[in-house]
Protein backbone atom coordinates (compact mmCIF):
# COMPACT_ATOMS: atom_id res chain seq x y z
CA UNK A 1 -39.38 0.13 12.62
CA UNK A 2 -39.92 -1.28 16.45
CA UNK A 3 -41.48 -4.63 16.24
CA UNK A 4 -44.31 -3.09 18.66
CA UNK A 5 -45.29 -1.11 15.82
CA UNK A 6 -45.69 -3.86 13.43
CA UNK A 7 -47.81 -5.54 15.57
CA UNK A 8 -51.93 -6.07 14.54
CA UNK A 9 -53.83 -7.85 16.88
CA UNK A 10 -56.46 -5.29 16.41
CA UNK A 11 -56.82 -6.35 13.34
CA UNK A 12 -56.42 -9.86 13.19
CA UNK A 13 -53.02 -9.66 10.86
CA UNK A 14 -50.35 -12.20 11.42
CA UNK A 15 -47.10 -10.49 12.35
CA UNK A 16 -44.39 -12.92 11.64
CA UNK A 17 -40.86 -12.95 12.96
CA UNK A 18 -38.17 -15.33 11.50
CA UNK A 19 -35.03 -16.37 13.55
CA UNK A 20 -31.69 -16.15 11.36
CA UNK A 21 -28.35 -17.72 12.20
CA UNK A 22 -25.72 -15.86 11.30
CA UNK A 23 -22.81 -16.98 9.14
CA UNK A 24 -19.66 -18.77 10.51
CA UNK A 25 -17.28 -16.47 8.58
CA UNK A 26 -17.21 -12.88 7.33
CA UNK A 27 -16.81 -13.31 3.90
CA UNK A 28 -19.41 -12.53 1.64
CA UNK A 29 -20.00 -15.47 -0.07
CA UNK A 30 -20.80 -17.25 3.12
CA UNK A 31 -23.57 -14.63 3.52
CA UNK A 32 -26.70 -16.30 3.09
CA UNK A 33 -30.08 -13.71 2.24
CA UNK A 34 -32.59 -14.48 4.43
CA UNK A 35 -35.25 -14.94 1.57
CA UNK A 36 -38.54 -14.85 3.49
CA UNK A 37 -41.37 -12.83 3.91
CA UNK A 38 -41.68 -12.14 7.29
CA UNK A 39 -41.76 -9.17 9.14
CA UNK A 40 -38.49 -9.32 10.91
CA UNK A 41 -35.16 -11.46 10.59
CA UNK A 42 -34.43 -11.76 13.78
CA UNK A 43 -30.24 -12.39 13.94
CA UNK A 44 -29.89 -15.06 16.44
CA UNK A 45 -26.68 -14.78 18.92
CA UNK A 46 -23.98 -17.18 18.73
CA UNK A 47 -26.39 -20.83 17.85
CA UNK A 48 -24.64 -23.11 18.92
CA UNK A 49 -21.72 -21.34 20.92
CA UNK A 50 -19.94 -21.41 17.82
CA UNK A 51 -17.84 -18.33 16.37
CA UNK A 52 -20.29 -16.65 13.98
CA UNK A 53 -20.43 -13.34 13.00
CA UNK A 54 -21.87 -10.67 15.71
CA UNK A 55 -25.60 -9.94 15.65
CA UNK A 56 -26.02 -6.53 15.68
CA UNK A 57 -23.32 -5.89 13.09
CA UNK A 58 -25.17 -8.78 10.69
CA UNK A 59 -28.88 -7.49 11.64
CA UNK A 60 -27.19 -4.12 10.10
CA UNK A 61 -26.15 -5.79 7.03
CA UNK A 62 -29.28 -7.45 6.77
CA UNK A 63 -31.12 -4.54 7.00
CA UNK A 64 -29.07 -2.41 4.13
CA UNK A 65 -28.45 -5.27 2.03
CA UNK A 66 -31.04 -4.47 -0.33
CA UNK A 67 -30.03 -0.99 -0.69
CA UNK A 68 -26.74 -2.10 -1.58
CA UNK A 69 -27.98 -4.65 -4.43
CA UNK A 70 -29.79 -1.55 -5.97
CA UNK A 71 -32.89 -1.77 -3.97
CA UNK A 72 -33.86 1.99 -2.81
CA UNK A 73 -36.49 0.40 -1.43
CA UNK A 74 -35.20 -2.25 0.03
CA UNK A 75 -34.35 -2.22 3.81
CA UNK A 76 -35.04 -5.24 5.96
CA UNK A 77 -37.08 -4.79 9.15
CA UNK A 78 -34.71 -6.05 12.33
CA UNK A 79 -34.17 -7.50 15.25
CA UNK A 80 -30.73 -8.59 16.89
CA UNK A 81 -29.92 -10.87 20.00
CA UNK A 82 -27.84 -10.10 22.42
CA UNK A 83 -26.58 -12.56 25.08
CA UNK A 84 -25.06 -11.67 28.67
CA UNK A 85 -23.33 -14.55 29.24
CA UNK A 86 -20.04 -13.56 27.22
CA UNK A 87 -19.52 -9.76 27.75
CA UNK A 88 -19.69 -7.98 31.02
CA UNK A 89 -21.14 -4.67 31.60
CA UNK A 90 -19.02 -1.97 29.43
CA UNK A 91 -18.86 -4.54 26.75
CA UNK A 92 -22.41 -5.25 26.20
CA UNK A 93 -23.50 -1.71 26.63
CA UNK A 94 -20.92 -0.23 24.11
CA UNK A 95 -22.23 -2.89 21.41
CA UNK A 96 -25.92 -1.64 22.42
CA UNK A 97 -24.08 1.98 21.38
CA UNK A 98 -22.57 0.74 18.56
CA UNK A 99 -26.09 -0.97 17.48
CA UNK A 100 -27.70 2.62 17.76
CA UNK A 101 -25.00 4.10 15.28
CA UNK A 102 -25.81 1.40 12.77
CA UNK A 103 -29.48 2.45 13.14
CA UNK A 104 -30.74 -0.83 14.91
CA UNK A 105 -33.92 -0.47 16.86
CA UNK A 106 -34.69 -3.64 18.10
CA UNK A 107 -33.00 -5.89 20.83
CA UNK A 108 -33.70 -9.66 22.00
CA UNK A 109 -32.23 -10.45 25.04
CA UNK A 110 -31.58 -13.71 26.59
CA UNK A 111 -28.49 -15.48 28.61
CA UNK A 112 -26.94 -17.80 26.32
CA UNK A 113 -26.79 -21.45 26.89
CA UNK A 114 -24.85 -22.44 29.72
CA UNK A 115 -21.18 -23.79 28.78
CA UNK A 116 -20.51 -26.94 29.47
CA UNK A 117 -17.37 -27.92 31.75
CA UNK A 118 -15.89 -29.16 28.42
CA UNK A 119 -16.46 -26.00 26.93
CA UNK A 120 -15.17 -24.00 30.24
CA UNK A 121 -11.72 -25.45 29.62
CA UNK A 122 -11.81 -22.72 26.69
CA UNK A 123 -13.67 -19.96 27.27
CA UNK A 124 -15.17 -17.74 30.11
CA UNK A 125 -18.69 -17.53 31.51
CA UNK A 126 -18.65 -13.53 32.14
CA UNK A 127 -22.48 -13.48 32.98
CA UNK A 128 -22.15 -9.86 34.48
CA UNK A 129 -25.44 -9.25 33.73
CA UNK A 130 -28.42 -11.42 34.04
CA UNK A 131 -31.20 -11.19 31.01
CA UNK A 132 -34.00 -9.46 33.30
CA UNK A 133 -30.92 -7.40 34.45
CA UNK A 134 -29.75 -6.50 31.24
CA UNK A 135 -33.32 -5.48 30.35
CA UNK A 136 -33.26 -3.10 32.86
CA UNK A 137 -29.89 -1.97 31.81
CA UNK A 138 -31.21 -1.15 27.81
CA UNK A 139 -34.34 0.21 29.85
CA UNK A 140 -32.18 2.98 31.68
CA UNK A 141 -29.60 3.62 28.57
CA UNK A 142 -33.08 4.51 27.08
CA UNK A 143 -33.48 7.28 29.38
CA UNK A 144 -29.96 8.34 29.02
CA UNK A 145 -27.99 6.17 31.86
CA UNK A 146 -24.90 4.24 31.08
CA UNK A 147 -24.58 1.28 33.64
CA UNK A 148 -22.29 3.60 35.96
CA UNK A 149 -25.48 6.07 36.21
CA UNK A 150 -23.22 8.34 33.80
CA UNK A 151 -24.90 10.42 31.43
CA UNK A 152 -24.98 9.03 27.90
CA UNK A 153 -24.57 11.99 24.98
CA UNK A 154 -27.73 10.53 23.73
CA UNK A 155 -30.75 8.36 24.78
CA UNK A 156 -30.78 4.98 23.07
CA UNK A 157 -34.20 4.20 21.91
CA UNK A 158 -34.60 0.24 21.98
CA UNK A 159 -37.71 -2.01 21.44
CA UNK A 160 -36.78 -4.34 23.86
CA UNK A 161 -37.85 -8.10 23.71
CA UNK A 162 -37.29 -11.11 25.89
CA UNK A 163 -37.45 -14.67 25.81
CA UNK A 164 -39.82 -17.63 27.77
CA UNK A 165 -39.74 -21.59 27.64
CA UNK A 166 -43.61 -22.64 28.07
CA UNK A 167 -42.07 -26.48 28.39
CA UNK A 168 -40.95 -25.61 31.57
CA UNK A 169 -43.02 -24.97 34.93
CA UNK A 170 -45.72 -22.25 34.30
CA UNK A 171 -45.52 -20.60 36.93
CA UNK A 172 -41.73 -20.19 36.96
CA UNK A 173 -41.86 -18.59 33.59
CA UNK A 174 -45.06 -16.82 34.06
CA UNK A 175 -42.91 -15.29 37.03
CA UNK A 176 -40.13 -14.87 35.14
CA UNK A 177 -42.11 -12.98 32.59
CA UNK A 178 -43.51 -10.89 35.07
CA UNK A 179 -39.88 -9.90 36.10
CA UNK A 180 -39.15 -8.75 32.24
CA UNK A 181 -41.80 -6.98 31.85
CA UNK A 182 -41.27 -4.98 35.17
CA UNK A 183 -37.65 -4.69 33.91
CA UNK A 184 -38.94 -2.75 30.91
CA UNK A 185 -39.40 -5.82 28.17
CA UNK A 186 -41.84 -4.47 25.50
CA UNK A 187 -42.28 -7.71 23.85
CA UNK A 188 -42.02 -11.65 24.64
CA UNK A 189 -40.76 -14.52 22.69
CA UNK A 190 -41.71 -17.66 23.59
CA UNK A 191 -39.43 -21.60 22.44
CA UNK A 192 -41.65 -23.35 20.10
CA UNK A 193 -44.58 -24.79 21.11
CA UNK A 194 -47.13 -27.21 19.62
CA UNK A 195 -50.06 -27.07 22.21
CA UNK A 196 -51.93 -23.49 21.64
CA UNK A 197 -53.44 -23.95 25.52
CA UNK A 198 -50.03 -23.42 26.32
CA UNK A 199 -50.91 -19.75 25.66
CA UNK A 200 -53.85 -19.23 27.43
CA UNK A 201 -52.21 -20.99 30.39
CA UNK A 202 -49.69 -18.13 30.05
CA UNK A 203 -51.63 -15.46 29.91
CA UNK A 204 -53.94 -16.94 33.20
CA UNK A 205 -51.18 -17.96 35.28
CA UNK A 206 -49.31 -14.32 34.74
CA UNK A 207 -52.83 -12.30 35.76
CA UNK A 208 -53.14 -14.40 38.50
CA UNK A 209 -49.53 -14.18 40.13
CA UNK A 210 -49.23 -10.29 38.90
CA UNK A 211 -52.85 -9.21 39.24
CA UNK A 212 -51.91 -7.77 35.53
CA UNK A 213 -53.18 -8.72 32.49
CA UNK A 214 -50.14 -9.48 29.83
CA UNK A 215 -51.49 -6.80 27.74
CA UNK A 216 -47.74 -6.62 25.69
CA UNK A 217 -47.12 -8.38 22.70
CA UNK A 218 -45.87 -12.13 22.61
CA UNK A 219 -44.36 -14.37 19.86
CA UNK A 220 -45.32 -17.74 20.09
CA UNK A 221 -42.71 -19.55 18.80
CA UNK A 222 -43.82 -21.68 15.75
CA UNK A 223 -40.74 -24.36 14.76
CA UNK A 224 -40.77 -25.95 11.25
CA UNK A 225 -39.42 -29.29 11.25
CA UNK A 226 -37.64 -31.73 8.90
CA UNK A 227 -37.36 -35.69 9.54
CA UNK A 228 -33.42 -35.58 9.71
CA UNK A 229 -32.95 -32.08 10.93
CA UNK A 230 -32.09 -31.21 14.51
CA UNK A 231 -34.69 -30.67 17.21
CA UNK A 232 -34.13 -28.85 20.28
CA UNK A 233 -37.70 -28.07 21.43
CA UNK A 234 -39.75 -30.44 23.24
CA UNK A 235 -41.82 -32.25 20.28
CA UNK A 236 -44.90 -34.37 20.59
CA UNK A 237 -45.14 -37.62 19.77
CA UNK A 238 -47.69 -37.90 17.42
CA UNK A 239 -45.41 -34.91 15.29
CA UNK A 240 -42.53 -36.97 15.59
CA UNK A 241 -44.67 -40.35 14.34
CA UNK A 242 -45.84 -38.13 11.40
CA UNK A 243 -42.08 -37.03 10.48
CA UNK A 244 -41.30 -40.53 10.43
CA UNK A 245 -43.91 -41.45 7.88
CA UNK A 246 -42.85 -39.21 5.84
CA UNK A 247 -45.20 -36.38 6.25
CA UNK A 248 -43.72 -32.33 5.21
CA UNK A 249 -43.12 -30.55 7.99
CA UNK A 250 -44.09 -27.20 6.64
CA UNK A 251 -47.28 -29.39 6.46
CA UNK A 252 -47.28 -29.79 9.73
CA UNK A 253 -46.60 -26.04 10.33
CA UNK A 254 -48.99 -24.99 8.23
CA UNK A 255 -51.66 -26.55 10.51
CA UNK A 256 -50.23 -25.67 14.12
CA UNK A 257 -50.37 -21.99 12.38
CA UNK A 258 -54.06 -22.60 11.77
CA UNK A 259 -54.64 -23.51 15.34
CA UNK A 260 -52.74 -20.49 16.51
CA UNK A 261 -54.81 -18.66 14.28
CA UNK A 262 -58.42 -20.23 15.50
CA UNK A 263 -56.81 -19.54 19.05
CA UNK A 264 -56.43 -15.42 18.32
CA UNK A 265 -52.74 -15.66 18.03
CA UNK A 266 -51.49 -13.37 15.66
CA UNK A 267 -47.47 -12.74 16.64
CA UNK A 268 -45.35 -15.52 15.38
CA UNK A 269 -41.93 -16.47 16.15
CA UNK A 270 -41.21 -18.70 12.83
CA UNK A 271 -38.25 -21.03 13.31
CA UNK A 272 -36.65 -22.62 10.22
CA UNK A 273 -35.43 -26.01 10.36
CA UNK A 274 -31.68 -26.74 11.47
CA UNK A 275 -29.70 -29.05 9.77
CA UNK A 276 -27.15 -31.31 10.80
CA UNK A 277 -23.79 -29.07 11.14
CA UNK A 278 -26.13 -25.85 11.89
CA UNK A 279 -27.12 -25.31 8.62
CA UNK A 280 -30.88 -23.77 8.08
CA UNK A 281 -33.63 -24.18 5.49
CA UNK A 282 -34.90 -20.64 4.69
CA UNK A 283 -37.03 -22.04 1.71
CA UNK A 284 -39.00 -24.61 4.28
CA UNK A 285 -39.87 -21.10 6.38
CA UNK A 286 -40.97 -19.21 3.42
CA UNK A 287 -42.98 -22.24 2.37
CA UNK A 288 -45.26 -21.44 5.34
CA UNK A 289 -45.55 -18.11 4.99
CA UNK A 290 -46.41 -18.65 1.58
CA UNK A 291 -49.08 -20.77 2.82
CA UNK A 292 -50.11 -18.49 5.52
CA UNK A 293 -50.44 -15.86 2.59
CA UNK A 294 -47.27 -13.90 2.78
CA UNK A 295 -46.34 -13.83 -0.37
């Protein structure tokens, strides 16, 4: 199912998507279900920039795993991201190929975060592609075009989502955003955030630069948090004060989700704690969906 099919607004039904990092090896055992209730894993690319295993072959697993534990009925809705900074043109389109074989439908697409010069004594920054560009790419192989403007055997048929950071300057993003759309994004994913007006401030600074209205979907990224865990999003304050003394972040959670709710957002980006050494707390995540009635 495309994730702009799952999508209620209409009628007021939280759609929740829940970022998963994949494993750091291919065994089995290090395979970790993704135990919560939401209505997408969404296989994150690389966290980190360690070696984990690809996306779109996990988000695959993920999505047949059930089946193959005796579940019939038991496929996993999807969503894999893809990154242009490592792969350059054939590459990346020839995994979007590959992800259409294994019966993927929906791709996230962002850049990667930058290597450091530490890191670039190691490894290559390809960046062929940028992310609006690559969006534009997927948008074309949809209608049959390799990057070449070759004929594909068969359309790819991709839900396409891409990614904003409301911390930074409005109108960059809301610019940006603009861009992604244009470039044929069907759906946006925003970083965490922990100030609904941050939304609205979105929406009005994107009509006003465009003259649109930003009538597709967008995830506002809700991020659980733990006292000890690692934080990469720009928290407040008075959160961090109420980690300290010891209060639950799914508590926490639980009542930004209420304001998002009050505030007439229904798409959710959930993001499950992270752990010193990359490790993630599924059960935290499915505590607040639990408590936002998805169980």
């Amino acid at each position: 199912m495309k994730v702009t099919e799952r999508c209620f607004e209409s009628t007021g039904r939280t759609t929740f998507i829940c970022d998963y990092s994949p494993p750091r090896g291919g065994a089995t055992e290090a395979f970790v279900r993704p135990s919560v209730d939401a209505d997408f894993i969404s296989v994150a690319y690389n966290p980190g920039k360690a070696v984990r295993v690809n996306s779109a072959m996990l988000a695959a697993f993920i999505r047949y795993d059930g089946r193959h534990n005796g579940d019939h009925n038991g496929e996993r809705e999807v969503t894999f991201t893809l990154a242009t900074r490592d792969m350059n043109k054939l590459a990346l389109q020839s995994v979007l190929l590959g992800a259409q074989l294994l019966g993927l439908e929906n791709v996230v697409v962002v850049q990667g975060d930058p290597f450091t010069q530490r890191d670039l004594q190691r490894v290559k920054d390809v960046g062929d592609y940028t992310a609006t560009g690559l969006i534009a790419a997927i948008t074309g192989m949809n209608q049959g075009t390799d990057y070449r403007e070759g004929q594909l055997r068969a359309p790819t048929g991709f839900c396409i989502g891409a990614t904003l950071d409301l911390t930074r300057d409005i109108q960059q993003e809301a610019r940006l955003a603009h861009r992604k759309v244009e470039a044929g994004a069907h759906f946006l994913i925003t970083q965490p955030i922990f100030d609904v007006a941050e939304a609205q401030r979105l929406k009005e600074t994107y009509a006003e630069l465009s003259g649109q209205e930003l009538d597709l979907p967008v995830f506002f990224g809700l991020q659980v948090l733990e006292k000890d865990g690692i934080i990469f999003s720009s928290v407040p304050e008075q959160v961090r004060r109420e980690l300290d003394q010891d209060r639950s972040g799914v508590d926490i959670a639980l009542e930004l989700y209420q304001r998002f709710r009050e505030a007439g957002l229904n798409n959710i980006y959930l993001v499950p704690p992270i752990r010193r050494g990359g490790a993630r707390n599924y059960a935290a995540a499915q505590a607040v969906l639990a408590g936002a009635g998805r169980t």
